[in-house]
Protein backbone atom coordinates (compact mmCIF):
# COMPACT_ATOMS: atom_id res chain seq x y z
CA UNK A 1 10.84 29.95 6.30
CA UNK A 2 14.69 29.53 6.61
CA UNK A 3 16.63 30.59 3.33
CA UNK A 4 18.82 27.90 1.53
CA UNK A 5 21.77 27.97 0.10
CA UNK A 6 22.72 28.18 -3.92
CA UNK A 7 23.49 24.69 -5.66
CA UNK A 8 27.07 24.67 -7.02
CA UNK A 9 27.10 25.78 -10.89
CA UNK A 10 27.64 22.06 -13.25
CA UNK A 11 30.56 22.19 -15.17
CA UNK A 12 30.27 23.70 -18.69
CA UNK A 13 28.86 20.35 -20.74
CA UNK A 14 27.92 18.48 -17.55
CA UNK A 15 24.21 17.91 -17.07
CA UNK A 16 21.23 18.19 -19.66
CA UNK A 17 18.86 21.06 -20.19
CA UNK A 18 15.39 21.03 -18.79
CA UNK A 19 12.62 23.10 -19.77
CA UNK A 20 10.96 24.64 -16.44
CA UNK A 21 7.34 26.43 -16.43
CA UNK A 22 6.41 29.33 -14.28
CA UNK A 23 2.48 29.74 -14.10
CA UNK A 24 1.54 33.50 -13.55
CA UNK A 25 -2.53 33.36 -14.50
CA UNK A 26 -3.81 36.92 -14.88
CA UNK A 27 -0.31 38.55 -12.89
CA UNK A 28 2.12 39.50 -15.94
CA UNK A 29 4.96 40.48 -14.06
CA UNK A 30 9.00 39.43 -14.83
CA UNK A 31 10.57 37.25 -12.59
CA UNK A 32 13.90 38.03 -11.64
CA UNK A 33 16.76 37.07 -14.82
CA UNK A 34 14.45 38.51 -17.46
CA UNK A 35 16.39 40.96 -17.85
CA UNK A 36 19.41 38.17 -18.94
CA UNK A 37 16.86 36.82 -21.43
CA UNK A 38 16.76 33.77 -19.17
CA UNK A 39 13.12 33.61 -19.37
CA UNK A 40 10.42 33.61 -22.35
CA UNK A 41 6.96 34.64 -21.83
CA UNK A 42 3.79 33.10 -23.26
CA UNK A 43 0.12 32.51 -22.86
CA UNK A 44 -2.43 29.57 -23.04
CA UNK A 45 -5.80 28.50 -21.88
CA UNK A 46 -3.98 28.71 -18.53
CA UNK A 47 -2.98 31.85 -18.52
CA UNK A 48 -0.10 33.70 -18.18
CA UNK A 49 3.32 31.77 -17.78
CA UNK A 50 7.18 32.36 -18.17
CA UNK A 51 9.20 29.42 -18.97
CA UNK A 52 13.28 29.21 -18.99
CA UNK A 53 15.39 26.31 -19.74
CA UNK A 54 17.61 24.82 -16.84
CA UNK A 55 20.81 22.62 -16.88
CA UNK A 56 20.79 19.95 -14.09
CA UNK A 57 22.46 16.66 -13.49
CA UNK A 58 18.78 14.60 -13.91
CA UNK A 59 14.97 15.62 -13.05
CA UNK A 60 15.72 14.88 -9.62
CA UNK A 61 18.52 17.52 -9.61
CA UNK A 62 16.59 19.81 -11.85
CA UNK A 63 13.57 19.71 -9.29
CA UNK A 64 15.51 20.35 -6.10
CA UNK A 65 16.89 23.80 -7.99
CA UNK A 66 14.46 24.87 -8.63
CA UNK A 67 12.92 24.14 -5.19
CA UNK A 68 15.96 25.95 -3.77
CA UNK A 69 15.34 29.36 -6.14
CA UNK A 70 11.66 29.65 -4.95
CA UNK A 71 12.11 29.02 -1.68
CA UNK A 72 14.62 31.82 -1.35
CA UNK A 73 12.28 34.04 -3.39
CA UNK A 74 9.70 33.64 -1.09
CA UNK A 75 11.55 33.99 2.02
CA UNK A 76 12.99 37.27 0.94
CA UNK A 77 9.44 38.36 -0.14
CA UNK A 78 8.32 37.31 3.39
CA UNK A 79 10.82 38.96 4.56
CA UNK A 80 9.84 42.21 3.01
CA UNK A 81 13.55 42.39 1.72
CA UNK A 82 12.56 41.86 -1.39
CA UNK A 83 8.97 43.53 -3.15
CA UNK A 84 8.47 41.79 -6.48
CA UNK A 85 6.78 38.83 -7.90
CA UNK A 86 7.14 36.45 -4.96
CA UNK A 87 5.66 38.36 -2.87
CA UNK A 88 2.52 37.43 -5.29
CA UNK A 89 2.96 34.05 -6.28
CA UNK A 90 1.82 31.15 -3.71
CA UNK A 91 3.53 30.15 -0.92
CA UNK A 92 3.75 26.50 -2.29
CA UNK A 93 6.03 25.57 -5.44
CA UNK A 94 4.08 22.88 -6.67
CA UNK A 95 0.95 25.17 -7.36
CA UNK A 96 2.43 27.35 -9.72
CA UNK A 97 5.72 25.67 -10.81
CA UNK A 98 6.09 22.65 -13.38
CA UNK A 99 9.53 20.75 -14.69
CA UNK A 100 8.67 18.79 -18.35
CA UNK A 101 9.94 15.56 -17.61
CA UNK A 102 11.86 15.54 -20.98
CA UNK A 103 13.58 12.66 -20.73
CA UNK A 104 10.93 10.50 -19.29
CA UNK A 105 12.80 9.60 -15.98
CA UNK A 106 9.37 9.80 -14.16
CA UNK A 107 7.81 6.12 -14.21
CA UNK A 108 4.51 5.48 -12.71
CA UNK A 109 4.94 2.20 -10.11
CA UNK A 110 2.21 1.50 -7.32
CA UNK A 111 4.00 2.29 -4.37
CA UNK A 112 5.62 5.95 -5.64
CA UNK A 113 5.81 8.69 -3.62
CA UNK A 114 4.74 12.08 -4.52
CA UNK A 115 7.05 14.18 -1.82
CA UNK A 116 10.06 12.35 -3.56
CA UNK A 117 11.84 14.92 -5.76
CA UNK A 118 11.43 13.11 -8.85
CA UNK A 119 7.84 13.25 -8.65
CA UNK A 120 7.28 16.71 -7.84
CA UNK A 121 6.32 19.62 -10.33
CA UNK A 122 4.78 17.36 -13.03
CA UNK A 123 3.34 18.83 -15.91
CA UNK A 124 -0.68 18.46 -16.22
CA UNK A 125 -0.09 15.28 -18.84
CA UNK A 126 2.71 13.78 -17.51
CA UNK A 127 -0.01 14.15 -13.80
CA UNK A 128 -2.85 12.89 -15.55
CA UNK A 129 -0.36 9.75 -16.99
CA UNK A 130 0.36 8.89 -13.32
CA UNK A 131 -3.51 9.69 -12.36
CA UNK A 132 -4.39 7.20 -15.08
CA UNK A 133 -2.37 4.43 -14.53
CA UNK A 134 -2.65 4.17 -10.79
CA UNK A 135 -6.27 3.04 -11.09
CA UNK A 136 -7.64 5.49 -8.22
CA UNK A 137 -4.94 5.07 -6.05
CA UNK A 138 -3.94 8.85 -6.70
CA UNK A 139 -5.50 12.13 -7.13
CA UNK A 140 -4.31 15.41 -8.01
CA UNK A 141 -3.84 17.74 -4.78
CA UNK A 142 -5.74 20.66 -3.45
CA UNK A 143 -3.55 20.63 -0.54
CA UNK A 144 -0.26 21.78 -1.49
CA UNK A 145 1.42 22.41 1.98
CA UNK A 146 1.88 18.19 2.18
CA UNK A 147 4.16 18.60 -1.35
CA UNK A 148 3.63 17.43 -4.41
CA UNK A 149 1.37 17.79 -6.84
CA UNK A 150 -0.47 14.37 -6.66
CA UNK A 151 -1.55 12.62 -3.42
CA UNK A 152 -2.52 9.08 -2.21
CA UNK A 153 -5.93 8.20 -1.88
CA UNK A 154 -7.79 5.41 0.67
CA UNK A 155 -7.36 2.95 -2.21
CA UNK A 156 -3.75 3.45 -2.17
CA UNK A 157 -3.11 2.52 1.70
CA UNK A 158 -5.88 -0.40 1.41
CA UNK A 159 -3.66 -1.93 -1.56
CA UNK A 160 -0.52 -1.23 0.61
CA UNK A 161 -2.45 -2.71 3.99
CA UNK A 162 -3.06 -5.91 1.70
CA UNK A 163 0.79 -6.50 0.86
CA UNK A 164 1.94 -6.46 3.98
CA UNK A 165 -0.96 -8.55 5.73
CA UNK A 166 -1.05 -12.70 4.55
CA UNK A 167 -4.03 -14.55 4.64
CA UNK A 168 -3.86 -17.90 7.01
CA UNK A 169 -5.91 -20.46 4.32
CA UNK A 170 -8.51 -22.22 6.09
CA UNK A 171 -9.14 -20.32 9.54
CA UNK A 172 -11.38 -16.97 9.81
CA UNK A 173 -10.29 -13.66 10.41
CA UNK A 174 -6.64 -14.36 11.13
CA UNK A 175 -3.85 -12.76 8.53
CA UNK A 176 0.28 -12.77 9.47
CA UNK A 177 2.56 -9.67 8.75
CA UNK A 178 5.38 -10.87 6.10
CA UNK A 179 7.70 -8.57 7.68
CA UNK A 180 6.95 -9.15 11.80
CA UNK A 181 5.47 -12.54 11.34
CA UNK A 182 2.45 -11.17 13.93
CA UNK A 183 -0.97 -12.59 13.79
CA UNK A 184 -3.43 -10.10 13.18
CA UNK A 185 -7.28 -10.33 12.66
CA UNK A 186 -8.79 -8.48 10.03
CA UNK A 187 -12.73 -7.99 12.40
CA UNK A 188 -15.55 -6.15 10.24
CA UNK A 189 -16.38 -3.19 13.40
CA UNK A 190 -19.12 -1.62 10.97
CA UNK A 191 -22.12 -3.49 8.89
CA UNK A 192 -23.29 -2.18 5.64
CA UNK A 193 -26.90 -1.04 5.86
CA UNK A 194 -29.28 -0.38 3.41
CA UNK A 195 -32.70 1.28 3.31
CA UNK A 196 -35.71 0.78 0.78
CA UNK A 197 -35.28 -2.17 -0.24
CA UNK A 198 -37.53 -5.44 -0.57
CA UNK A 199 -38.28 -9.05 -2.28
CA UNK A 200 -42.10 -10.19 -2.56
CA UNK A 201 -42.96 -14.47 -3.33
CA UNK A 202 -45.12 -14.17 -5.67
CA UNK A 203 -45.46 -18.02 -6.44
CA UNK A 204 -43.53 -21.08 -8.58
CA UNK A 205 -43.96 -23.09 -11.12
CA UNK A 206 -43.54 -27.08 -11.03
CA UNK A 207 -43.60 -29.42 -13.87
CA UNK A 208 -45.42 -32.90 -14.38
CA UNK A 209 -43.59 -34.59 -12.24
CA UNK A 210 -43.78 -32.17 -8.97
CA UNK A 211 -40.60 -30.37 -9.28
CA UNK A 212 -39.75 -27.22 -9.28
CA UNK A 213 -39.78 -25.61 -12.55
CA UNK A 214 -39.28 -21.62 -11.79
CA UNK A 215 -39.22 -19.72 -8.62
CA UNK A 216 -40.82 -15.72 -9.50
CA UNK A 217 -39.73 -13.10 -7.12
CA UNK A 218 -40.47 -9.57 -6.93
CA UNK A 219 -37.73 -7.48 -5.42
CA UNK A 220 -36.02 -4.22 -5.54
CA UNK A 221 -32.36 -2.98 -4.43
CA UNK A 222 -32.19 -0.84 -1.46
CA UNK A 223 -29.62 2.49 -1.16
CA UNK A 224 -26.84 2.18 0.60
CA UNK A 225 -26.87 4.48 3.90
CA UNK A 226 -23.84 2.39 5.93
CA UNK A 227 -20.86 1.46 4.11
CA UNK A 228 -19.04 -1.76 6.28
CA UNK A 229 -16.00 -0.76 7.43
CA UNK A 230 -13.55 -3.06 8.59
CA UNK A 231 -9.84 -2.85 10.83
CA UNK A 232 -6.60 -4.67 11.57
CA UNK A 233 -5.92 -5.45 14.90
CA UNK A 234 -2.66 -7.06 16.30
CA UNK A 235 -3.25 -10.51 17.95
CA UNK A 236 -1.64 -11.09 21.70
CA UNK A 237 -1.47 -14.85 20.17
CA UNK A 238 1.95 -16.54 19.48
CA UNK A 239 0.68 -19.42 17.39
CA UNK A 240 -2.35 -20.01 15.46
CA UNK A 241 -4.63 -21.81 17.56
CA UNK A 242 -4.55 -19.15 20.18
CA UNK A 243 -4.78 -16.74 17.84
CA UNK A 244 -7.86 -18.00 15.80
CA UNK A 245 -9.57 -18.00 19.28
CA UNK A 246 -8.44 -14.62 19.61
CA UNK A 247 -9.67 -13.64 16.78
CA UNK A 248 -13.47 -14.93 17.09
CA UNK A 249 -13.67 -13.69 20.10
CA UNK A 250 -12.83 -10.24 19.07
CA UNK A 251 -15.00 -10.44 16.38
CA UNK A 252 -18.07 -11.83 18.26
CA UNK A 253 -17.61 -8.12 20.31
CA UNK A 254 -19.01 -6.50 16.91
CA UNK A 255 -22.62 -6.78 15.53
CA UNK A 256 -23.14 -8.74 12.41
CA UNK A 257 -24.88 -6.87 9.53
CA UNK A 258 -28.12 -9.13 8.11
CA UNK A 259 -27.21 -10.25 4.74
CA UNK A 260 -28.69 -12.55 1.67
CA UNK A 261 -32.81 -12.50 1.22
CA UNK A 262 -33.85 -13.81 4.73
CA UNK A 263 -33.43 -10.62 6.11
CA UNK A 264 -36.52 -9.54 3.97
CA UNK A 265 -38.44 -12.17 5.92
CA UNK A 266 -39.97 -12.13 9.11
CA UNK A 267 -39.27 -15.71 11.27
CA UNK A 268 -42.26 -17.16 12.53
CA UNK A 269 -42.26 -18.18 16.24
């Protein structure tokens, strides 16, 4: 891990004061500046956890300063130059390190992204805010080497496939990129299979003048053992005829799940 440089000090009244959170658990040891009274120590439900208050320029600013002082922690702990805290604290800010976003600058939109600085080192309600609002599209991260403390889920690059790709109205399969103006066709390459299920005639009802009155069925819904799955695939086609050929062709390559109540049914010969 290279070792970065120290941000320029802000000019005395320049910036505003952030409140920064450094989560210990059961390890109760100072972190360097203590001794300055720079930081406080306290406990919760979470544990132990120091907590200091930081002047930067914005959260963005805030963030990437304190990125800077952990980083060079750990690399001197790594380094064995330095035996202290950081040599037990993770190797990965956002697991143990949280900025309050005092000044709500952090804004949950659909398409935000959790490396950006901004959005790094939430604390657990501002996370759970963005969790909430994004409707499944995010999660909170068990992987903190990709950075960040949230992370997109298949939801989130479905709803982002979907804004780029435009439906042709009117032909199968066939969608156009609003940025490359490609045809594409959207071809189903898996089925969705179930198992256990059934439907059983078990006669009608017709009233006085020979029509039918009320159809009784028995039937029961199988379990899902196949989810469908399905893929975009750039068309060689230049205009839409060609490429609605294209497409049906490519999609007659793939087998066709059996769908609706006839496949309950045997066909007579």
């Amino acid at each position: 891990m290279a070792k970065y440089r120290k941000l320029p000090d802000l000019k005395k009244g320049e910036g505003k004061m952030y409140s920064v959170r450094l989560n210990l658990g059961d390890n109760f040891e100072k972190p360097y500046g203590v001794q300055k009274h720079i930081w406080t120590m306290g406990f919760d439900e979470r544990g132990a956890f120091w907590t200091r208050l930081l002047r930067a320029k914005n959260r963005t600013d805030a963030v990437n300063r304190v990125l800077i002082w952990y980083r060079n922690g750990k690399h001197k702990a790594n380094k064995a130059i330095h035996i202290g805290l950081f040599a037990k604290l993770p190797q990965y800010v956002d697991s143990s390190v949280e900025v309050a976003d005092d000044y709500n600058e952090v804004i949950f939109y659909p398409t935000m992204q959790p490396r950006d600085l901004k959005h790094r080192l939430l604390t657990p309600d501002k996370l759970n805010e963005i969790i909430t609002l994004s409707k499944g599209a995010f999660i909170k991260t068990t992987d903190f080497s990709k950075q960040g403390c949230f992370t997109q889920t298949t939801l989130y690059r479905k709803r982002k496939q979907r804004a780029r790709m435009i439906k042709i109205p009117d032909v199968p399969y066939v969608y156009k990129h609003n940025h490359t103006n490609r045809y594409h066709a959207k071809i189903q390459v898996r089925s969705k299979k179930t198992e256990g299920g059934y439907m059983k005639y078990l006669g009608c009802e017709k009233d006085e003048k020979g029509f039918y009155k009320s159809v009784r069925w028995e039937h029961k819904r199988g379990e899902q053992v196949q989810a469908s799955r399905h893929t975009f695939v750039r068309l060689k086609a230049m205009n839409l005829n060609d490429a609605v050929r294209e497409a049906v062709s490519l999609r007659a390559k793939h087998e066709r799940g059996k769908t609706g109540t006839a496949r309950y049914f045997k066909k007579k010969n």
